[in-house]
Protein backbone atom coordinates (compact mmCIF):
# COMPACT_ATOMS: atom_id res chain seq x y z
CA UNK A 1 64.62 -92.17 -3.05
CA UNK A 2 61.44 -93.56 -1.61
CA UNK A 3 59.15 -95.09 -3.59
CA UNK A 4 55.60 -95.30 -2.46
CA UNK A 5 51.84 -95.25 -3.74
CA UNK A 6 48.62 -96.23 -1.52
CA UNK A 7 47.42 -99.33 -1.15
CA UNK A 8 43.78 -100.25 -2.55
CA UNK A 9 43.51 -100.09 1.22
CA UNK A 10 44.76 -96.62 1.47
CA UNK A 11 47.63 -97.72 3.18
CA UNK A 12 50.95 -96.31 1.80
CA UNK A 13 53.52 -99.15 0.44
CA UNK A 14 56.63 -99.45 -2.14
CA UNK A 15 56.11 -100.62 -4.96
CA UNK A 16 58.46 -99.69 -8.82
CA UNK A 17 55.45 -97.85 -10.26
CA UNK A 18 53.98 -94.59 -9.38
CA UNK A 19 56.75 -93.29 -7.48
CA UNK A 20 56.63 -90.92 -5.10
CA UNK A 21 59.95 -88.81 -5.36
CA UNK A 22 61.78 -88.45 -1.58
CA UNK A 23 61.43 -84.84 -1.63
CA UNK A 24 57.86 -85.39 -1.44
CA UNK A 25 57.73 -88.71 0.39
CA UNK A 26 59.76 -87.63 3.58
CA UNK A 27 57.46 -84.09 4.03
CA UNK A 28 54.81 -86.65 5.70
CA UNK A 29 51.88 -89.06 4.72
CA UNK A 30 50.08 -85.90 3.28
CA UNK A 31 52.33 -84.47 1.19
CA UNK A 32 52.89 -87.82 -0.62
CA UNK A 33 49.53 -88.81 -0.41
CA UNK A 34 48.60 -85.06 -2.03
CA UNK A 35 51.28 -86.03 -4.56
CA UNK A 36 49.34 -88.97 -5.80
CA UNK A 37 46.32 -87.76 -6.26
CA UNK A 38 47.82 -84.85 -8.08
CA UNK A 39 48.80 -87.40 -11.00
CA UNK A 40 46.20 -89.80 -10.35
CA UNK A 41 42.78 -87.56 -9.83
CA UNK A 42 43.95 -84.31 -10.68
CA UNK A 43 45.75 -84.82 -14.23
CA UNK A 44 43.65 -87.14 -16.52
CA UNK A 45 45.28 -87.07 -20.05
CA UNK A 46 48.08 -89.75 -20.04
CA UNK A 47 50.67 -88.52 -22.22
CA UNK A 48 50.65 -85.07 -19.85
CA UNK A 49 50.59 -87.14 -17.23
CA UNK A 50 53.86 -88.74 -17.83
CA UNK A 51 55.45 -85.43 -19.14
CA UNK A 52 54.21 -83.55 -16.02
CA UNK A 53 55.60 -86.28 -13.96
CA UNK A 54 58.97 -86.44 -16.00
CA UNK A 55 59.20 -82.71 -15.14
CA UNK A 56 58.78 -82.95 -11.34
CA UNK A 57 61.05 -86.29 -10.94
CA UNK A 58 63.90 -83.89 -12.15
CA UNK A 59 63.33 -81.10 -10.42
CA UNK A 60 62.89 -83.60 -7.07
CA UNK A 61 66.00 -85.60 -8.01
CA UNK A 62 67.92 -82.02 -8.20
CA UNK A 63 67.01 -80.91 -4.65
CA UNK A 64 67.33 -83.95 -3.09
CA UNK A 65 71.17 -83.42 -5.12
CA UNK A 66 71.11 -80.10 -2.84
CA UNK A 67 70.26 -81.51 0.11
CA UNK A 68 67.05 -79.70 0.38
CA UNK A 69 63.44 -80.31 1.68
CA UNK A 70 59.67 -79.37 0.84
CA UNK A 71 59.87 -77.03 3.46
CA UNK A 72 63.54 -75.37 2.43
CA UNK A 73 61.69 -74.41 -1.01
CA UNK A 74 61.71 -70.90 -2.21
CA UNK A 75 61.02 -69.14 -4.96
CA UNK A 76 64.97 -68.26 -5.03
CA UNK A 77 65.56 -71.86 -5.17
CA UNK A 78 62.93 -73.26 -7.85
CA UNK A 79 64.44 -70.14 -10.10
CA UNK A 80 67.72 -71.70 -9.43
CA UNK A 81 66.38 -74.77 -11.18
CA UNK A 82 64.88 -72.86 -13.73
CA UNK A 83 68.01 -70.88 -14.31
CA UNK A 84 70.07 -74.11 -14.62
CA UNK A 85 67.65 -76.06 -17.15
CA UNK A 86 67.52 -72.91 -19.44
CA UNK A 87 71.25 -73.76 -19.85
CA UNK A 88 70.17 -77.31 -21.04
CA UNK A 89 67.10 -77.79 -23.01
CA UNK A 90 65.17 -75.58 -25.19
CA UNK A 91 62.67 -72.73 -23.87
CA UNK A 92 59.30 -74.85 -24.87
CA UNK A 93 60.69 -77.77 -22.71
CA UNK A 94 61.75 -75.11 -19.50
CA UNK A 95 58.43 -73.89 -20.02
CA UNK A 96 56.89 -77.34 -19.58
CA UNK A 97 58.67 -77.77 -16.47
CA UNK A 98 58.12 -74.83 -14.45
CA UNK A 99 54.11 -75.21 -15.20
CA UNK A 100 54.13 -78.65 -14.02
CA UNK A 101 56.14 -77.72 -10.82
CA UNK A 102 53.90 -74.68 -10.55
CA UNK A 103 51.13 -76.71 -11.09
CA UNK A 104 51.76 -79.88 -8.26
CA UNK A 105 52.44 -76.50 -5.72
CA UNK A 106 49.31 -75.03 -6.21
CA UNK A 107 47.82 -78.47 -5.64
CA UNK A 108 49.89 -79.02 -2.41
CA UNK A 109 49.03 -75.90 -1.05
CA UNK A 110 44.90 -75.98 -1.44
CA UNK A 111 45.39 -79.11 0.21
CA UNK A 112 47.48 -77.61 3.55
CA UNK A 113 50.74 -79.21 2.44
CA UNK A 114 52.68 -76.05 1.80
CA UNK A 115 51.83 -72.79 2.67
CA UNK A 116 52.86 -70.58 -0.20
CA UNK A 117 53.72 -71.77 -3.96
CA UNK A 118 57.31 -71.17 -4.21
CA UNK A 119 56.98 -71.32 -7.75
CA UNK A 120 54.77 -68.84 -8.36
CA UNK A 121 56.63 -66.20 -8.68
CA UNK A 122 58.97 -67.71 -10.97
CA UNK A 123 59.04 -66.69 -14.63
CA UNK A 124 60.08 -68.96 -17.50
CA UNK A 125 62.23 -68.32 -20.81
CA UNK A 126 60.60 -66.01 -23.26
CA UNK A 127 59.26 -68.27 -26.13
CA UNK A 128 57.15 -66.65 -29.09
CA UNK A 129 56.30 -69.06 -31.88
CA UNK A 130 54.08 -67.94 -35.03
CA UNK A 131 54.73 -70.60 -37.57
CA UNK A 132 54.93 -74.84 -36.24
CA UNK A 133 57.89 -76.84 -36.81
CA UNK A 134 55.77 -79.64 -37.92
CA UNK A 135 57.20 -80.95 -41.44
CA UNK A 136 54.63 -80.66 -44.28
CA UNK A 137 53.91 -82.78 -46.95
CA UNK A 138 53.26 -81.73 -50.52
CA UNK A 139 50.13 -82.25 -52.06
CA UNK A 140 52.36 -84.55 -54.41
CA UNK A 141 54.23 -86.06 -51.58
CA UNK A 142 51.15 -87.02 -50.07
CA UNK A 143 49.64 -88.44 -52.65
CA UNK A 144 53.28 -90.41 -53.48
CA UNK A 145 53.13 -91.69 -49.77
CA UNK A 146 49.42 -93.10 -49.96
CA UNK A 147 49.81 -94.33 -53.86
CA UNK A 148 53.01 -96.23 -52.50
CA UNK A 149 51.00 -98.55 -49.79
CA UNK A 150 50.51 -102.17 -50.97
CA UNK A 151 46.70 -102.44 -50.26
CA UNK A 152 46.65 -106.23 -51.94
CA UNK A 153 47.45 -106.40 -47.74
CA UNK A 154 45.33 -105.66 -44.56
CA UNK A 155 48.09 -104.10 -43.24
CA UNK A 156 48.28 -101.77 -46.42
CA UNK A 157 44.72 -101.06 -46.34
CA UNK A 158 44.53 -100.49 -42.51
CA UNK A 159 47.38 -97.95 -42.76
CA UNK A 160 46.24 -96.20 -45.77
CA UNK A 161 42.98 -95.55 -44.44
CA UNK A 162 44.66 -94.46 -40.78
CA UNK A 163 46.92 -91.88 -43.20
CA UNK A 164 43.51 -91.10 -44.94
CA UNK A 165 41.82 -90.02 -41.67
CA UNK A 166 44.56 -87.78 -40.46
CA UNK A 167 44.85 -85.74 -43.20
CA UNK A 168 41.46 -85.07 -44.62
CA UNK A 169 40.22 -84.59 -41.07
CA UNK A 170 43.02 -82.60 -39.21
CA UNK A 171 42.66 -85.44 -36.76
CA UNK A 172 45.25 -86.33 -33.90
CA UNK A 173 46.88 -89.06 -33.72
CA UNK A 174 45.46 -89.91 -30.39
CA UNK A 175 41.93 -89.52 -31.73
CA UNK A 176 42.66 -91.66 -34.55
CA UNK A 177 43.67 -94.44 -32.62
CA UNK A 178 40.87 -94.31 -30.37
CA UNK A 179 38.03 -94.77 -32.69
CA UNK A 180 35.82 -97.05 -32.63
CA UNK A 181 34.28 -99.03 -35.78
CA UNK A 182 30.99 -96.88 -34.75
CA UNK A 183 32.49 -93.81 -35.05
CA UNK A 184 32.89 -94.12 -38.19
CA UNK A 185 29.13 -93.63 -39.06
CA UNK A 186 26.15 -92.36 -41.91
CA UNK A 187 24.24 -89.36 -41.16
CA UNK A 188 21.74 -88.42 -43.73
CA UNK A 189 23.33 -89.07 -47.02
CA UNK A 190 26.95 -88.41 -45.52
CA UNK A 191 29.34 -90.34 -43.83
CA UNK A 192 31.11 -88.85 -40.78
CA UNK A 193 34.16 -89.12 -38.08
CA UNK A 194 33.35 -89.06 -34.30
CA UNK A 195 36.73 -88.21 -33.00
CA UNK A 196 37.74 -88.31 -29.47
CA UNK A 197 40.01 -85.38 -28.76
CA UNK A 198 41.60 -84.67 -25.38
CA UNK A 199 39.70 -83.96 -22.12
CA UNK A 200 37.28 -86.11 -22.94
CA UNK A 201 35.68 -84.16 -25.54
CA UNK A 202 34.84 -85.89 -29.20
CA UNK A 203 33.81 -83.68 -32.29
CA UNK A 204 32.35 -85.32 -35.59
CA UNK A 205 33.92 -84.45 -39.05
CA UNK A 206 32.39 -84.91 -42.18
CA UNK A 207 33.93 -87.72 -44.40
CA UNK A 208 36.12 -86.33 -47.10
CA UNK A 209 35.48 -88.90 -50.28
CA UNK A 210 38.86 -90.13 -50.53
CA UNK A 211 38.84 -90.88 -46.29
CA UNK A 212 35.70 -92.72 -46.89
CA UNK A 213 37.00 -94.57 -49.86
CA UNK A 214 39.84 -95.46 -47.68
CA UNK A 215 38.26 -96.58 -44.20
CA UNK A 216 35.10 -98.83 -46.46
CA UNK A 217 37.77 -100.95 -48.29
CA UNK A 218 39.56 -101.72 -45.15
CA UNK A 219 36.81 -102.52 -43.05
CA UNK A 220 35.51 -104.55 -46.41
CA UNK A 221 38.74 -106.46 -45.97
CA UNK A 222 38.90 -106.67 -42.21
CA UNK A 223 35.30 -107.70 -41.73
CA UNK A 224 34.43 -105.72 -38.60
CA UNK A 225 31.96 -103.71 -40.03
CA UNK A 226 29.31 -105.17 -37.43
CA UNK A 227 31.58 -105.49 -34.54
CA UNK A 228 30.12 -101.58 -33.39
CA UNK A 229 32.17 -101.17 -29.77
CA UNK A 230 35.58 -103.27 -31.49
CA UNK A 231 38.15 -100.81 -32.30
CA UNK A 232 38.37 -99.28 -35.46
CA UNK A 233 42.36 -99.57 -36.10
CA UNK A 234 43.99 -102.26 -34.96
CA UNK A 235 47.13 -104.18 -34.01
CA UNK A 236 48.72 -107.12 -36.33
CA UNK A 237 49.98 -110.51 -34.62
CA UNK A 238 52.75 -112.39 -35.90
CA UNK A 239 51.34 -113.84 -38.84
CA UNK A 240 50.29 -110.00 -39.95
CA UNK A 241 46.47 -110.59 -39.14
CA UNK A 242 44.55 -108.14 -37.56
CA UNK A 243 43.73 -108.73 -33.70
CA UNK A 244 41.05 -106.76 -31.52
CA UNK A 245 43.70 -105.11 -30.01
CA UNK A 246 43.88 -101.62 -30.00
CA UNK A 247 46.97 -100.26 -32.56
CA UNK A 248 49.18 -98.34 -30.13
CA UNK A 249 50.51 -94.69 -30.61
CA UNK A 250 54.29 -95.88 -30.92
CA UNK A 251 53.12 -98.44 -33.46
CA UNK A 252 51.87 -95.82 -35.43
CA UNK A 253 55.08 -93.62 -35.74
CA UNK A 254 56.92 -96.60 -36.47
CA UNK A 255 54.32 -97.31 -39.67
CA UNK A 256 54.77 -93.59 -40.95
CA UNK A 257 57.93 -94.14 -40.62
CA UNK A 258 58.57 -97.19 -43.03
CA UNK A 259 55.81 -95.78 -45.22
CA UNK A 260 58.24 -92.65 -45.78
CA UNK A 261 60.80 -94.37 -46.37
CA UNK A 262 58.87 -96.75 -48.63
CA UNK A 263 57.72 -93.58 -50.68
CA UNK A 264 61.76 -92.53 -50.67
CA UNK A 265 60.07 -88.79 -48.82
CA UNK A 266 62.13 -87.24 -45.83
CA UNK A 267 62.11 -89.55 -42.52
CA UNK A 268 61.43 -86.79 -40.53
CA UNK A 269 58.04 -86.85 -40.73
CA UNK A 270 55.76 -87.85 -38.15
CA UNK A 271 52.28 -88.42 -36.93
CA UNK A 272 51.24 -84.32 -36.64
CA UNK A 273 52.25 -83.96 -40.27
CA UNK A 274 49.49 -85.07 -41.86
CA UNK A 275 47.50 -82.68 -39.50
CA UNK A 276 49.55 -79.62 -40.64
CA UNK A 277 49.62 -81.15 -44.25
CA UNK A 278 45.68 -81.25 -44.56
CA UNK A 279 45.43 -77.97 -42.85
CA UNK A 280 48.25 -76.36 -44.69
CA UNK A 281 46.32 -77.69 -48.23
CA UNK A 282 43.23 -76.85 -47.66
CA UNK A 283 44.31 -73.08 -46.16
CA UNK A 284 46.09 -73.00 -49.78
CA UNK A 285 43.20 -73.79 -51.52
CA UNK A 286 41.11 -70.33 -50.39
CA UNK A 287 39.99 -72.41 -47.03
CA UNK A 288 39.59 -69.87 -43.86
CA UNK A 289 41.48 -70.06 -40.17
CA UNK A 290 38.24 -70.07 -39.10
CA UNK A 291 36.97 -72.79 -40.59
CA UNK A 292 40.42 -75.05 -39.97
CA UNK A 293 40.10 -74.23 -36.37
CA UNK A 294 36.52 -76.09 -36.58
CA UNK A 295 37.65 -79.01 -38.29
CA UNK A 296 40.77 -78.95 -36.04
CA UNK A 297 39.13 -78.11 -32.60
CA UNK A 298 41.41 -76.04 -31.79
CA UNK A 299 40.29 -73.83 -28.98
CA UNK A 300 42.34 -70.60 -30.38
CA UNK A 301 42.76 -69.81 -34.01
CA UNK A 302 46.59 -68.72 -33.56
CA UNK A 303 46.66 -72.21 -32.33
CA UNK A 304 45.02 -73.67 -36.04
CA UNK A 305 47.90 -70.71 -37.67
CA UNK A 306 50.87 -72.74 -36.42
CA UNK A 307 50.08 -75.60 -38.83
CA UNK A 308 49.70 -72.65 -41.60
CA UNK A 309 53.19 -73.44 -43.79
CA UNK A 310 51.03 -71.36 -47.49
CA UNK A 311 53.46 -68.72 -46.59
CA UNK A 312 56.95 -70.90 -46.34
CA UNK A 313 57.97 -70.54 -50.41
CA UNK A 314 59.33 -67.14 -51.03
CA UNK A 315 57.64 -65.78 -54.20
CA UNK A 316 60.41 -65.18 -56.51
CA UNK A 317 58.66 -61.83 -57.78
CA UNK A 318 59.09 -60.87 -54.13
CA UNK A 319 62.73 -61.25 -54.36
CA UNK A 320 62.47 -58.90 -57.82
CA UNK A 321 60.89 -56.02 -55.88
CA UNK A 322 65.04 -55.27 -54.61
CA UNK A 323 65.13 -52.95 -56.54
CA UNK A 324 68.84 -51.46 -56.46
């Protein structure tokens, strides 16, 4: 395979990063020059970025496997692929892949690369989803999990108030993480959340009491109150003091994760539940889709209804209506 990304001289060169896949790279300067700017200019979210450009490796690894080129592509052949992966991962994943490959073929053919989109054509697994898999937390599990954070520590405090955030605000873990201490701010008598949510796009959130409670005693404690363009959650160096760095996503799964098992709740939970938890809890307590979706921003309400688990517990009365 060759590897190869342009120069800040917009010459083409190898380099370990950015790769371009051989498939792509041995069409011509302008198909691997198209296939840079594809995940460069084209694609700006990072994590579908990498997922997009997970996808596509495989698929150019496979035909270069089958001793095919660009040009050899058909939509017989990318269904091929399809067909194959089907027989290895699950639907949502195959579905991933074919849009990305769809996706770089569109791109290759508006810029005179390819001719046609041989993927196209090509039709994915049937996948219909109408509840999440996301595990949900209790009311009383929650509660357990944040009660169970030593916040005699910065640590404690920053995490609490990171936990806080996410669940009385539906927020992402991606938004979270990218606040800064100014989005955390007073508007009239209220405090509110500025979250930065993907595409570029931010939406601000009331402050639910408890969240607010949460975020003033660790900024109290971590004395960045007037440090305005600082991030808001940060990293810990060695001797567990808080840096200006920037907490990282993986950091923060690995935190929920020793806080569950601190709490003694179920390890499987992860950074989305306390998304679905807040949204399944307040749904429960007479809240509307409607509404959730705002909080959420969630562009489609059956989006907000995946995170809906107030219809999981079968009623046992339900179970009495057999009658036989």
């Amino acid at each position: 395979m060759k590897s190869l990304i342009l120069s800040p001289n917009n010459q083409l060169q190898t380099t370990t990063a950015d790769v371009v896949p051989a498939l792509f790279a041995d069409a011509g300067r302008s198909a691997a020059e198209r296939y840079l700017e594809f995940f460069t200019a084209n694609i700006r979210n990072p994590n579908t970025r990498a997922a997009y450009g997970r996808a596509v490796a495989q698929f150019a690894w496979w035909c270069e496997d089958h001793d095919l080129e660009l040009s050899q592509l058909s939509p017989v052949i990318v269904a091929a692929y399809i067909e194959g992966l089907t027989q290895e991962q699950m639907a949502p994943t195959v579905k991933q892949h074919l849009a990305a490959i769809r996706m770089l073929f569109d791109y290759l053919v508006t810029g005179q690369v390819m001719p046609t989109n041989p993927a196209a054509a090509v039709r994915g697994p049937k996948y219909v989803t109408k509840k999440g898999k996301t595990p949900v937390l209790t009311p009383e599990e929650t509660r357990q999990l944040l009660d169970s954070i030593n916040t005699q520590t910065i640590a404690g405090l920053r995490d609490r108030a990171m936990i806080g955030v996410m669940v009385y605000s539906f927020a992402r873990v991606g938004a979270v993480v990218g606040m800064n201490v100014e989005d955390y701010f007073s508007k009239g008598k209220r405090w509110w959340f500025r979250l930065h949510e993907k595409g570029g796009k931010y939406h601000e959130v009331p402050a639910h009491h408890k969240a607010e409670e949460y975020v003033d005693a660790y900024l109290q404690a971590a004395g960045i109150v007037d440090d305005k363009k600082g991030s808001l959650f940060r990293s810990l160096d060695s001797r567990r003091q808080l840096t200006d760095r920037r907490l990282k996503r993986k950091k923060v799964w690995a935190m929920i994760k020793r806080r569950a098992r601190g709490a003694e709740l179920p390890e499987n939970i992860c950074c989305h539940t306390f998304r679905a938890t807040g949204i399944t809890t307040y749904l429960a307590n007479g809240g509307t889709i409607e509404r959730a979706q705002q909080i959420a921003a969630h562009e489609s309400p059956r989006t907000t209804k995946l995170y809906d688990h107030t219809s999981d517990e079968i009623n046992l009365d339900e179970i009495e209506r057999i009658m036989i």
